[in-house]
N, C-alpha and C. Protein backbone atom coordinates (compact mmCIF):
# COMPACT_ATOMS: atom_id res chain seq x y z
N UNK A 1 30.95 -48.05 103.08
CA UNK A 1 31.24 -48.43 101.70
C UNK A 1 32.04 -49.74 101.69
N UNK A 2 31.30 -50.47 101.17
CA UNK A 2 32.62 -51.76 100.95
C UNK A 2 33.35 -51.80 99.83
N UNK A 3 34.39 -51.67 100.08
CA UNK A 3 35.55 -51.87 98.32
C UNK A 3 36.33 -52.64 98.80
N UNK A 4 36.17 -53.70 97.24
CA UNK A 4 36.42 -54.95 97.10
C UNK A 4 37.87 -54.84 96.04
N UNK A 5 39.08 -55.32 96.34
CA UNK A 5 40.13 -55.72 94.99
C UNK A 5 39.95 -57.00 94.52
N UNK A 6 39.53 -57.49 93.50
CA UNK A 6 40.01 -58.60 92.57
C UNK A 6 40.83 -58.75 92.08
N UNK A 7 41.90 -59.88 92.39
CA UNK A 7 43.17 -59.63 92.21
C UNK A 7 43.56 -61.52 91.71
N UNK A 8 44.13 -61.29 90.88
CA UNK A 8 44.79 -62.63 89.76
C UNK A 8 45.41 -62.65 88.52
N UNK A 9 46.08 -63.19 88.02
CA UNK A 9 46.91 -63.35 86.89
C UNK A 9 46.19 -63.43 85.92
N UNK A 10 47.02 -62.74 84.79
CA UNK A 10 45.63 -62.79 83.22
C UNK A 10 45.43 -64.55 83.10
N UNK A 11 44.21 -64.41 82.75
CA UNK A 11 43.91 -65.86 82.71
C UNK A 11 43.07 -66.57 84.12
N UNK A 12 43.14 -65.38 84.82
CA UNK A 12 42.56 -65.64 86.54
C UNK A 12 40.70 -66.03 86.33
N UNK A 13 40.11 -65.55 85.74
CA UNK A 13 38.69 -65.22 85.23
C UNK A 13 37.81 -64.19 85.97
N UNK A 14 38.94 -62.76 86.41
CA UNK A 14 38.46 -61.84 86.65
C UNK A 14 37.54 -61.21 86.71
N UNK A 15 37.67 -61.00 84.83
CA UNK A 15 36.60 -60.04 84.14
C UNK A 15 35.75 -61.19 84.18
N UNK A 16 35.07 -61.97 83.90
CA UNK A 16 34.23 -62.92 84.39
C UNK A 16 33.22 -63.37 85.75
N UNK A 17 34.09 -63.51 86.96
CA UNK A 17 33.51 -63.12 88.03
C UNK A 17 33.45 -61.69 88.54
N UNK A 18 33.99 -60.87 88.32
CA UNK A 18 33.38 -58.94 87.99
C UNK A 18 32.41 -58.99 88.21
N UNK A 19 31.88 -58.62 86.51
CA UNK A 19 30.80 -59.02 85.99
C UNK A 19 29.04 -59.73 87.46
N UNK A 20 30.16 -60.74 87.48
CA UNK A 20 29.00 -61.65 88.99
C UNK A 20 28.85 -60.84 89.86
N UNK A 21 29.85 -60.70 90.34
CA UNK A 21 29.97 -59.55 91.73
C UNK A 21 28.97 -58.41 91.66
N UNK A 22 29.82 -57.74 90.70
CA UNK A 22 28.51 -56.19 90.17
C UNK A 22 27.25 -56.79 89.96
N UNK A 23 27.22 -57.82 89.74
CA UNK A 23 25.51 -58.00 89.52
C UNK A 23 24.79 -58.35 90.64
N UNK A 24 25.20 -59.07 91.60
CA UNK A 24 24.79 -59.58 92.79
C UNK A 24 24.78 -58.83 94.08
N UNK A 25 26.14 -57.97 93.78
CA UNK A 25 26.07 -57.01 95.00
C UNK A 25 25.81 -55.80 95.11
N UNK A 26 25.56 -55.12 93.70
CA UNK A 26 25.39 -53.31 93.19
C UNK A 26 26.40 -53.00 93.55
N UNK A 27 27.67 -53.09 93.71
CA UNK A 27 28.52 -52.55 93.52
C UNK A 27 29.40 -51.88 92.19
N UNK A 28 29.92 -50.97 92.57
CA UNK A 28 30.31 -49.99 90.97
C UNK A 28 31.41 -50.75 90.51
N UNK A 29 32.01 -51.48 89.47
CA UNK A 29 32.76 -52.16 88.91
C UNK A 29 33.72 -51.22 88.36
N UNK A 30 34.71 -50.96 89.02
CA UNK A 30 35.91 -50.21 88.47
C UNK A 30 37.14 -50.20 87.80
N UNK A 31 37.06 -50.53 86.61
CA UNK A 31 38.32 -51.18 86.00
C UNK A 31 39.27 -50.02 85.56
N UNK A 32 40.82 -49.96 85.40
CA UNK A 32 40.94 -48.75 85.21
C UNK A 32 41.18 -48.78 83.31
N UNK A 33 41.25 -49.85 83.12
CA UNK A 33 41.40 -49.62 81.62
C UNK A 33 39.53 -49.05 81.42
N UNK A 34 39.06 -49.54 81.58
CA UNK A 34 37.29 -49.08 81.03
C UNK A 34 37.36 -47.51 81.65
N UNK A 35 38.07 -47.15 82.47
CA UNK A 35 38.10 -45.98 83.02
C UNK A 35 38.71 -44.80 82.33
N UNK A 36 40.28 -45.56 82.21
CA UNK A 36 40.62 -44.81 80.94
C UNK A 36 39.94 -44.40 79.90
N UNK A 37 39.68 -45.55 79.07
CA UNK A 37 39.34 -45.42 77.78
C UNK A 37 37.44 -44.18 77.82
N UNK A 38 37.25 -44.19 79.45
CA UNK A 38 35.75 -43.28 79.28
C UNK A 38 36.73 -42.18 79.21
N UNK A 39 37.50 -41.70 80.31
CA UNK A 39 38.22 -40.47 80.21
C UNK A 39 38.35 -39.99 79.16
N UNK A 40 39.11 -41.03 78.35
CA UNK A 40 39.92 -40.41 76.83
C UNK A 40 38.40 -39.91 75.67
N UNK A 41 37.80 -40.62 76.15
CA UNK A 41 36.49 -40.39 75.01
C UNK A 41 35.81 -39.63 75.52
N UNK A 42 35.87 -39.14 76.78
CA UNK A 42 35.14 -38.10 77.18
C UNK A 42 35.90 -36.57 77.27
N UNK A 43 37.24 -36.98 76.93
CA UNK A 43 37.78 -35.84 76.89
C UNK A 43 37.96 -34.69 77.75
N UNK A 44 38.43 -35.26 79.00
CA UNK A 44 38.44 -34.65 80.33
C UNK A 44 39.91 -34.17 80.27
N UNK A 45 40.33 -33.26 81.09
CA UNK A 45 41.45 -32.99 81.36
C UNK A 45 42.55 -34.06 81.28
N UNK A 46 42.46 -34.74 82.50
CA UNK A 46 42.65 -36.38 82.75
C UNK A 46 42.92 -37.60 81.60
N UNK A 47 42.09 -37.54 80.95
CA UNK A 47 41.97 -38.04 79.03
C UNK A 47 43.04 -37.46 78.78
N UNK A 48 42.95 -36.15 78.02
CA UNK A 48 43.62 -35.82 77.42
C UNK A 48 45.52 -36.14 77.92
N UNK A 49 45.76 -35.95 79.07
CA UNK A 49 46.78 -36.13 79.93
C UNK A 49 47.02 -37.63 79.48
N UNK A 50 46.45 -38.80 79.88
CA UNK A 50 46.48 -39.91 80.07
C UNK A 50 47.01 -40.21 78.03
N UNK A 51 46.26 -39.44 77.47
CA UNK A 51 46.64 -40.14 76.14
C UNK A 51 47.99 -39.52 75.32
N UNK A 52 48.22 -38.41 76.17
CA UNK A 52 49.77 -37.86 75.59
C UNK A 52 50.62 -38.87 75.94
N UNK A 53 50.17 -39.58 77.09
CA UNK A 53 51.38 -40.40 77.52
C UNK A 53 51.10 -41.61 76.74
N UNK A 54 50.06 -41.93 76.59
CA UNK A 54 49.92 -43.17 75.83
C UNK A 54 50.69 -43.19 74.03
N UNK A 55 50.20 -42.23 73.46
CA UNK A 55 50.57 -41.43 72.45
C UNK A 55 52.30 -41.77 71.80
N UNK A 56 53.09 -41.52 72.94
CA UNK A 56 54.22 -41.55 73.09
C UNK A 56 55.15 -42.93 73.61
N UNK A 57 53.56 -44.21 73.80
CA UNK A 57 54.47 -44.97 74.27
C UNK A 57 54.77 -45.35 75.31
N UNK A 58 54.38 -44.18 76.26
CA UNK A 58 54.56 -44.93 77.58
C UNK A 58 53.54 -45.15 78.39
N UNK A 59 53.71 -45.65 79.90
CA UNK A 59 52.51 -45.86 80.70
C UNK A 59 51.54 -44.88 81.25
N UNK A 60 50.78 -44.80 81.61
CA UNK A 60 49.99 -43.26 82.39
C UNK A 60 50.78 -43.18 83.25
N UNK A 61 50.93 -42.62 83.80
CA UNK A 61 51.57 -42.47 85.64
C UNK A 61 50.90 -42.45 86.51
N UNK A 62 50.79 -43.10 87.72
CA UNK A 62 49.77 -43.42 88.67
C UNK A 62 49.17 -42.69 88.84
N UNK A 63 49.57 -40.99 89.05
CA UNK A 63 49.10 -39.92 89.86
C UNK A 63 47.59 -39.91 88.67
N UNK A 64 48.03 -39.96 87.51
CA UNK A 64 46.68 -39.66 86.84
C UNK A 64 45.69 -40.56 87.01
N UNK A 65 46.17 -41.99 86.86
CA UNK A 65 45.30 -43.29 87.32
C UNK A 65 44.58 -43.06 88.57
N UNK A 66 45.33 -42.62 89.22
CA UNK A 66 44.50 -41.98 90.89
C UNK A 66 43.89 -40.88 90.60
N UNK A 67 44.16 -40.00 90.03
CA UNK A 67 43.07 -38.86 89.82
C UNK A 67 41.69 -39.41 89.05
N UNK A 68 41.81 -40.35 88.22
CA UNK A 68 40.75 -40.95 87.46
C UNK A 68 39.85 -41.56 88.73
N UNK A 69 40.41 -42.20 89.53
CA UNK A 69 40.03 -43.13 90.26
C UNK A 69 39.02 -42.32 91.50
N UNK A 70 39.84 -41.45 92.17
CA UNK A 70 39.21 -40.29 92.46
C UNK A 70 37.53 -39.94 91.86
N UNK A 71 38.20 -39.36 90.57
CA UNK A 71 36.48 -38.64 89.58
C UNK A 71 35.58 -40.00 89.85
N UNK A 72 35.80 -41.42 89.47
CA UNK A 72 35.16 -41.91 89.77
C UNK A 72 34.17 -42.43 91.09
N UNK A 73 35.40 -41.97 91.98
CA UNK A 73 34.61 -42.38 93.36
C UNK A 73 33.08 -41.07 93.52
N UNK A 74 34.00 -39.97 93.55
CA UNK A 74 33.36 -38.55 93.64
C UNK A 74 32.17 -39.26 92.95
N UNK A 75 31.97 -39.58 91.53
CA UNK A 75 30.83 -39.39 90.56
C UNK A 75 29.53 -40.43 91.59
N UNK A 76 30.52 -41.40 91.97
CA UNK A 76 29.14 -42.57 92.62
C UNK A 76 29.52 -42.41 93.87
N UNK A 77 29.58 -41.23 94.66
CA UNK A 77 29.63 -41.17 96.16
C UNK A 77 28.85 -41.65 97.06
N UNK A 78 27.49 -42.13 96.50
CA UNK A 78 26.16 -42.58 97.38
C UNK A 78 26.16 -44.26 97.10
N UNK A 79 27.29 -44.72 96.43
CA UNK A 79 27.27 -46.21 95.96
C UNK A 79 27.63 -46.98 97.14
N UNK A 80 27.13 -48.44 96.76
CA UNK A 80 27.41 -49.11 97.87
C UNK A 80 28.75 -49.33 98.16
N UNK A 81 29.84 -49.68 97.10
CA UNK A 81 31.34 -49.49 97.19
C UNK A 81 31.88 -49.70 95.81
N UNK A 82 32.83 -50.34 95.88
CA UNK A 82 33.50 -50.45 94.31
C UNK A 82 34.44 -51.75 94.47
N UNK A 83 33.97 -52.49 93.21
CA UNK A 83 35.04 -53.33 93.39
C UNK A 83 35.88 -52.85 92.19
N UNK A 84 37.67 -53.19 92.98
CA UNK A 84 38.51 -53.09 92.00
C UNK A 84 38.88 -53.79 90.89
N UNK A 85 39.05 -53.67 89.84
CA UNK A 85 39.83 -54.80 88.84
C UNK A 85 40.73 -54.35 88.10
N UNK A 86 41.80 -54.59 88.26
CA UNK A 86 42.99 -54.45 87.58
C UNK A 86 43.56 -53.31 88.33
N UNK A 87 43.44 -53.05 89.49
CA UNK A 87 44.31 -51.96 90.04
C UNK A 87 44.06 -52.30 91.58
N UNK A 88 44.96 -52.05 92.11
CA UNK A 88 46.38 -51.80 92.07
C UNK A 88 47.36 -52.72 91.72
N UNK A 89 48.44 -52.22 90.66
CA UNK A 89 49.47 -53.24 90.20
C UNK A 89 50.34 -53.15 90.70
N UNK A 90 50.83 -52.54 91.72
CA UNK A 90 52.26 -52.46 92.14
C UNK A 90 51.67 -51.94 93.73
N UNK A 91 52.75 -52.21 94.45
CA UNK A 91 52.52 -51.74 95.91
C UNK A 91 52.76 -50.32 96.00
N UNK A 92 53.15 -49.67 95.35
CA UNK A 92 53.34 -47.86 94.90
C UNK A 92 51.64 -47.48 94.86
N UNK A 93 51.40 -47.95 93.84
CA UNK A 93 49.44 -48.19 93.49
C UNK A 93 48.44 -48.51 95.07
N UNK A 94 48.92 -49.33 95.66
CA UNK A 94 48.65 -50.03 96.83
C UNK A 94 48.55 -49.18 97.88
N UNK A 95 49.94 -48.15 97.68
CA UNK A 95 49.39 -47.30 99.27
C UNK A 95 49.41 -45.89 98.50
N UNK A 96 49.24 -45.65 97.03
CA UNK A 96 48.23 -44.26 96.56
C UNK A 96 46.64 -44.51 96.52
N UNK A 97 46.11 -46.04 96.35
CA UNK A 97 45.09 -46.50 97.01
C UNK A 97 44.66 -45.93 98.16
N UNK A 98 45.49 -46.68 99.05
CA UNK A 98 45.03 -46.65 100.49
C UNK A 98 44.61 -45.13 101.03
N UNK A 99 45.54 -44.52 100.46
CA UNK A 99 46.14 -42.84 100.83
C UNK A 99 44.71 -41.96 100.61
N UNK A 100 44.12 -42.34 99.37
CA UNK A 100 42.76 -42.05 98.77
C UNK A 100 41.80 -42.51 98.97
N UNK A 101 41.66 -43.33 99.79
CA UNK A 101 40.52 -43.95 100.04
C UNK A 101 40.20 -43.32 101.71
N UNK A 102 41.37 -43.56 102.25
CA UNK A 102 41.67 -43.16 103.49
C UNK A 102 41.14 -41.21 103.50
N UNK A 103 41.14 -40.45 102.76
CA UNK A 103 40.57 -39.38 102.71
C UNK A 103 39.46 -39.14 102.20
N UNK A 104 39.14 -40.22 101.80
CA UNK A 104 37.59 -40.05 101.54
C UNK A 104 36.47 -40.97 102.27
N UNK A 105 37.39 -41.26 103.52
CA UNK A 105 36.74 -41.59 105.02
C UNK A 105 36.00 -43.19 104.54
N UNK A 106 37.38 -44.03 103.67
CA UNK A 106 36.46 -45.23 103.69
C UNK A 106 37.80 -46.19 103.39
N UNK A 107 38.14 -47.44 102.71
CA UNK A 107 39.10 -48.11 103.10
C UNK A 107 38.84 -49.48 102.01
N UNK A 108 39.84 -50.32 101.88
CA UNK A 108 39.84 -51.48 101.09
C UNK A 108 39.37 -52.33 102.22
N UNK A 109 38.33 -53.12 101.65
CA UNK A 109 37.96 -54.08 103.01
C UNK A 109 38.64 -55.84 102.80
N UNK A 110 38.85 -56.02 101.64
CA UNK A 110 38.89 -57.11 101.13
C UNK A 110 39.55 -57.38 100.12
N UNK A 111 40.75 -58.32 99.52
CA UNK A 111 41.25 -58.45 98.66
C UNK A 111 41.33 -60.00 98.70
N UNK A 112 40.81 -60.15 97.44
CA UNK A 112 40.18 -61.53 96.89
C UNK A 112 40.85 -62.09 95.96
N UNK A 113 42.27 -63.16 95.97
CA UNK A 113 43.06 -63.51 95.30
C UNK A 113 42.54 -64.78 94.43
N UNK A 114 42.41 -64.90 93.00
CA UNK A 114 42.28 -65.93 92.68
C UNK A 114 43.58 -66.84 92.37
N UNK A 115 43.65 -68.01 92.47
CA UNK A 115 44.99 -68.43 92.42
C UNK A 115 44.33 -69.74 91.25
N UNK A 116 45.71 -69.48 90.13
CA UNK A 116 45.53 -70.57 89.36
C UNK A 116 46.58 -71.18 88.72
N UNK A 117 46.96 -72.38 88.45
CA UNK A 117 48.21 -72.53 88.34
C UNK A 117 48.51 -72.41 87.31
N UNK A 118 49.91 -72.06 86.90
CA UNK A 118 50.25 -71.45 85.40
C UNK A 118 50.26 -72.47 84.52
N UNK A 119 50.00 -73.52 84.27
CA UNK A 119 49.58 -74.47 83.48
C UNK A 119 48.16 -74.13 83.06
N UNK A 120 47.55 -74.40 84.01
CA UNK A 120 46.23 -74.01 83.32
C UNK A 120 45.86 -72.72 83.13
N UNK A 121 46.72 -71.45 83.47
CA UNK A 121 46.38 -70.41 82.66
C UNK A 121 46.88 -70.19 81.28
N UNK A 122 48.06 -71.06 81.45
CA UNK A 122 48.26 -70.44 80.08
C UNK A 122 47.12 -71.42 78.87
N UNK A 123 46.99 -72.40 79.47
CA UNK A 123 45.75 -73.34 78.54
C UNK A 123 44.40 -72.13 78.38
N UNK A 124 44.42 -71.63 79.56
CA UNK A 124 42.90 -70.78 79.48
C UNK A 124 43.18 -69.97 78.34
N UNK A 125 44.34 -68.88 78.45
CA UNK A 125 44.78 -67.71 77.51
C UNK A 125 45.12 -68.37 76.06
N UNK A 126 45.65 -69.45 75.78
CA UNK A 126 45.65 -70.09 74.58
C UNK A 126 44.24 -70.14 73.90
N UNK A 127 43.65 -70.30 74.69
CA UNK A 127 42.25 -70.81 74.39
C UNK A 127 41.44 -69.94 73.93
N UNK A 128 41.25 -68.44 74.98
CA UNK A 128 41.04 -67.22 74.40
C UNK A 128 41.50 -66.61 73.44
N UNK A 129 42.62 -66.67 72.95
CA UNK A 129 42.96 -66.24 71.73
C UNK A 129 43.01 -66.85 70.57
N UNK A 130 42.37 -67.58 70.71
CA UNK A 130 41.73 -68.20 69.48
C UNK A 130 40.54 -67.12 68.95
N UNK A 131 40.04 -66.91 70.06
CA UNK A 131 38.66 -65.75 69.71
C UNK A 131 38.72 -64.85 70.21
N UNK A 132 39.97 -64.35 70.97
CA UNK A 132 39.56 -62.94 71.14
C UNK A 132 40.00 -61.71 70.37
N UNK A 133 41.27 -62.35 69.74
CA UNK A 133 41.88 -61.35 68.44
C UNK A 133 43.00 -60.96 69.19
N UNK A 134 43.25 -61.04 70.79
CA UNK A 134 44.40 -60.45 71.42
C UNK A 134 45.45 -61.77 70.85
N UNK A 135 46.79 -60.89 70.24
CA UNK A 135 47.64 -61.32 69.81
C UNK A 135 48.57 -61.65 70.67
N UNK A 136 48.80 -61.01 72.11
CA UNK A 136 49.24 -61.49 73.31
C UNK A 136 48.79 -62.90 73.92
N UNK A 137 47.72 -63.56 73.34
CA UNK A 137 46.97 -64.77 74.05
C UNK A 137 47.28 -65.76 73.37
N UNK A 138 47.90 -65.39 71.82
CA UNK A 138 48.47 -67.12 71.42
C UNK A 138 49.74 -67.36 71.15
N UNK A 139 50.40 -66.46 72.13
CA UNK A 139 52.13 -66.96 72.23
C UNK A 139 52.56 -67.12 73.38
N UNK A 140 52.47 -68.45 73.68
CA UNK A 140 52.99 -69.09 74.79
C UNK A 140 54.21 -68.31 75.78
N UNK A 141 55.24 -67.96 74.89
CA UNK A 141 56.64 -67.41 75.68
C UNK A 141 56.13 -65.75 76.04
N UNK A 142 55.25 -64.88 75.27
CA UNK A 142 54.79 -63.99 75.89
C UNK A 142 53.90 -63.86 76.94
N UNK A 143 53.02 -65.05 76.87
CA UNK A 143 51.98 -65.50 78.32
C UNK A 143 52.93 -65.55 79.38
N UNK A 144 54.14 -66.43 79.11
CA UNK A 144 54.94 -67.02 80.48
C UNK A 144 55.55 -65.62 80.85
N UNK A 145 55.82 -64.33 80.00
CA UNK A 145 56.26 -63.38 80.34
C UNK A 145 55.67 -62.50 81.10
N UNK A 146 54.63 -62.70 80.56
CA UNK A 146 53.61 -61.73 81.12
C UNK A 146 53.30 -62.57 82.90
N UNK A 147 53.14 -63.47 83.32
CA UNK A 147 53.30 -64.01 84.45
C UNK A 147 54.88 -63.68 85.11
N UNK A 148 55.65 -63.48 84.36
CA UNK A 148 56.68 -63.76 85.36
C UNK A 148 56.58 -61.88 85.73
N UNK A 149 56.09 -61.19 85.03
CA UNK A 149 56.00 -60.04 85.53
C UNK A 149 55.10 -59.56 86.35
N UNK A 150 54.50 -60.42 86.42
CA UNK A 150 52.52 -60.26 87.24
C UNK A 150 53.56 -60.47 88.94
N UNK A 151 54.30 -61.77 88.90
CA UNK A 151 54.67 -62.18 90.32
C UNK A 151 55.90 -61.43 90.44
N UNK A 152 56.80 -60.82 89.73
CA UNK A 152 57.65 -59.73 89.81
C UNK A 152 57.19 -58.17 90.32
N UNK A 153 55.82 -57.92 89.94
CA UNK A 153 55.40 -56.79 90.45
C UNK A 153 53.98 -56.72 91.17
N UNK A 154 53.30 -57.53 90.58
CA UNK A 154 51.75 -57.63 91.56
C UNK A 154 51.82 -58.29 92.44
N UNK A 155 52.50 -60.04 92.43
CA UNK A 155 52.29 -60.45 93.23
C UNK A 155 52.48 -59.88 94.99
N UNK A 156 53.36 -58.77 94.95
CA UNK A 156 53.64 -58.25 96.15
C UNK A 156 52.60 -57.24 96.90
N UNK A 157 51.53 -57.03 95.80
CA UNK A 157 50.35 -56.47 96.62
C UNK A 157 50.14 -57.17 96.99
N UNK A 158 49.44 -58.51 96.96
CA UNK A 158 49.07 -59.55 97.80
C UNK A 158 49.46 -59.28 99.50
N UNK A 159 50.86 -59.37 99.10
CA UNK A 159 51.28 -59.17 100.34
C UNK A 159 51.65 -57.62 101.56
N UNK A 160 51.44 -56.76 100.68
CA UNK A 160 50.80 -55.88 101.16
C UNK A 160 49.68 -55.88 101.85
N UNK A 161 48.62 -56.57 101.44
CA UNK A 161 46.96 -56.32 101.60
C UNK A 161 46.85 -57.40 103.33
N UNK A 162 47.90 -58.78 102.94
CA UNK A 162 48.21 -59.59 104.00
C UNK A 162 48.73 -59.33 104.87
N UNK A 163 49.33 -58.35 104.82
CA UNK A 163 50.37 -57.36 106.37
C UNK A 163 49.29 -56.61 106.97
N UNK A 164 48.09 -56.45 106.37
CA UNK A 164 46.87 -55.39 107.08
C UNK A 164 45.79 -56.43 107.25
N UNK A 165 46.00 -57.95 106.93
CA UNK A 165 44.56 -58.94 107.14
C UNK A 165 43.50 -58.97 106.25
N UNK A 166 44.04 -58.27 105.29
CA UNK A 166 42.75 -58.07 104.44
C UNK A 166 42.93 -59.38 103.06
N UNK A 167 43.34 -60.13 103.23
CA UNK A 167 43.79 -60.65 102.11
C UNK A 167 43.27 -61.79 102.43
N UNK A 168 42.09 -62.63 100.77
CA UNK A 168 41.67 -64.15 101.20
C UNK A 168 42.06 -64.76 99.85
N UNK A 169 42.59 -66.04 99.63
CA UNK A 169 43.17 -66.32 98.83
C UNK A 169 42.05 -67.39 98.40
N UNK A 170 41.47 -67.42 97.07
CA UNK A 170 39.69 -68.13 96.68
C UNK A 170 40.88 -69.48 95.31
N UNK A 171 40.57 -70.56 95.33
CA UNK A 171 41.09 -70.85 94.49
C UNK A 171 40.31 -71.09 93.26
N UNK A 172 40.80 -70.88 91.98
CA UNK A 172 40.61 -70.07 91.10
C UNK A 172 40.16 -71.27 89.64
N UNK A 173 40.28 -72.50 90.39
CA UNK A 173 39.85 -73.41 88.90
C UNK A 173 38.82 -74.17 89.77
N UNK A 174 38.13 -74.76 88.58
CA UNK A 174 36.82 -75.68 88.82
C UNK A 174 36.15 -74.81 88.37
N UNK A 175 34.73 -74.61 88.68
CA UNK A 175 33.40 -74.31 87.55
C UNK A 175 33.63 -72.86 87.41
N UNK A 176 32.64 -71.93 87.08
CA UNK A 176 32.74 -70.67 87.05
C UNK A 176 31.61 -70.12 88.18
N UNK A 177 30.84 -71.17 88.60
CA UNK A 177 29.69 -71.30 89.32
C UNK A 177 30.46 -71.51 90.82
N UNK A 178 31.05 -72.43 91.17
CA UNK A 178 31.87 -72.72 92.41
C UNK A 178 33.11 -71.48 92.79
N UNK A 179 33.80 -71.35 91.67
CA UNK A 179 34.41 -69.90 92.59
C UNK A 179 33.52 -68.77 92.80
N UNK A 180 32.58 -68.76 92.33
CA UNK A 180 31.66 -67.47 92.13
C UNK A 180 31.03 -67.31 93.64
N UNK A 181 30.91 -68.53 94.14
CA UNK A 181 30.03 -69.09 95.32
C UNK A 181 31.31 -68.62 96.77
N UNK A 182 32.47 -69.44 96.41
CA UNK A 182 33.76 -69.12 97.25
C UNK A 182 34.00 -67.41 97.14
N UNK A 183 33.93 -66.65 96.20
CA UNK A 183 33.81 -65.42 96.44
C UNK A 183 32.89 -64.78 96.96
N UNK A 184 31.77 -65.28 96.63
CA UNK A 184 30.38 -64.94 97.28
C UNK A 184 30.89 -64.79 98.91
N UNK A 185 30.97 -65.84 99.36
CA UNK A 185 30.89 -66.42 100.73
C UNK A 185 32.08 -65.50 101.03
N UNK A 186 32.86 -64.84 100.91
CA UNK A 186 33.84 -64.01 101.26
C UNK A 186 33.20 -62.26 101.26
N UNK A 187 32.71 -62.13 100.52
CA UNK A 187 31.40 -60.58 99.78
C UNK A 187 31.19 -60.64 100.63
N UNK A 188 29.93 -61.40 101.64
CA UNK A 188 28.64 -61.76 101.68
C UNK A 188 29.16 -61.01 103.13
N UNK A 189 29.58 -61.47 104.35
CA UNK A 189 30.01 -60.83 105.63
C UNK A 189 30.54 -59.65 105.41
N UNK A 190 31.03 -58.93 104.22
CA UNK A 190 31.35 -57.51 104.20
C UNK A 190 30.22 -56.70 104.24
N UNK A 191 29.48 -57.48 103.29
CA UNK A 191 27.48 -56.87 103.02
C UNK A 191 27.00 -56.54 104.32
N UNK A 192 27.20 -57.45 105.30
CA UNK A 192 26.17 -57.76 106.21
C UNK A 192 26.47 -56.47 107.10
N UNK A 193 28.05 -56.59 107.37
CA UNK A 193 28.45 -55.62 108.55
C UNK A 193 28.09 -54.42 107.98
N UNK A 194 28.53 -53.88 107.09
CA UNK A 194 27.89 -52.22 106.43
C UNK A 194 26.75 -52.22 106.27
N UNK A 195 25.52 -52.51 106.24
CA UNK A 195 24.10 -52.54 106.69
C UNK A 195 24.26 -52.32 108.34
N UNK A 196 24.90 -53.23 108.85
CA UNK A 196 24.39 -53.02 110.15
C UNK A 196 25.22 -51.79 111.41
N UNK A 197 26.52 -51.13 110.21
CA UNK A 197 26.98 -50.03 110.54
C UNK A 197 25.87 -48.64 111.25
């Protein structure tokens, strides 16, 4: 199984190259917000759990995020792998990851950092919220917040993933076509070796 993390700051163009990835490689695209929100509408144990907490205000708690994460693997067990998006956010996340993956006799192979500099993300996220309706995307001092918390708490998966070698750092501006290609070319040798497993 190859599982892939996509990993970058809002404004990175994630959900954008996703999207590429899942299309090019059949891999199951695992986001945990899209995950959530099936849970909650599907009304699973898990749902229901996940939205008391929401309900109230606060965050899910990992253990459920991992149990979600779990149902999902279980559901596409015959898939080629999964790429991650938007999880793991914290190095807590990082080795309840590992912990789970590791019992289900398979492993993170790759973590694919886009790097972009906060100038031009926050131009990107300005830009998006013009049209996307997220009210988080056209206030500058909440963008810069929201970064200083990304490298306060995510950025240290990075370095997690880099203490085990798994970590390639793709840089993250110029076309949407050229990083797509720089990620490609990073995919592409994970493809090859699990075929020839």
């Amino acid at each position: 199984m190859v599982n892939i993390i996509l990993f970058g700051p809002p404004g990175s163009g994630k959900g954008t190259q996703s999207d590429k990835i899942v299309d090019k490689f059949g891999l199951v695209h695992l986001s945990t917000g899209n995950l959530l929100r099936q849970e909650i509408a599907d009304r699973t144990p898990l749902g229901i759990e996940a939205r008391n907490f929401m309900d109230k205000g606060q965050l899910v708690p990992d253990e459920v995020v991992i149990g979600m994460i779990d149902s999902c693997l279980e559901k596409h067990a015959s898939s080629k792998g999964f790429l991650f998006d938007g999880f793991p956010r914290t190095v807590a996340q990082a080795e309840a990851l590992d912990k789970l993956l590791e019992f289900r006799k398979t492993g993170i192979c790759k973590v694919l950092a886009l790097e972009v500099s906060e100038e031009e993300l926050v131009k990107r996220l300005i830009k998006r919220g013009e049209t996307s309706g997220r009210s988080d995307d056209t206030d500058e001092t909440i963008i810069r917040q929201r970064f200083a918390e990304y490298r306060a708490k995510t950025e240290p998966v990075a370095g997690h993933y880099a203490a085990a070698g798994k970590l390639e750092r793709i840089k993250g501006e110029g076309t949407v076509e050229d990083i797509f290609v720089a990620l490609s070319t990073c995919i592409e040798p994970q493809m090859a070796d699990k075929v020839t497993e």
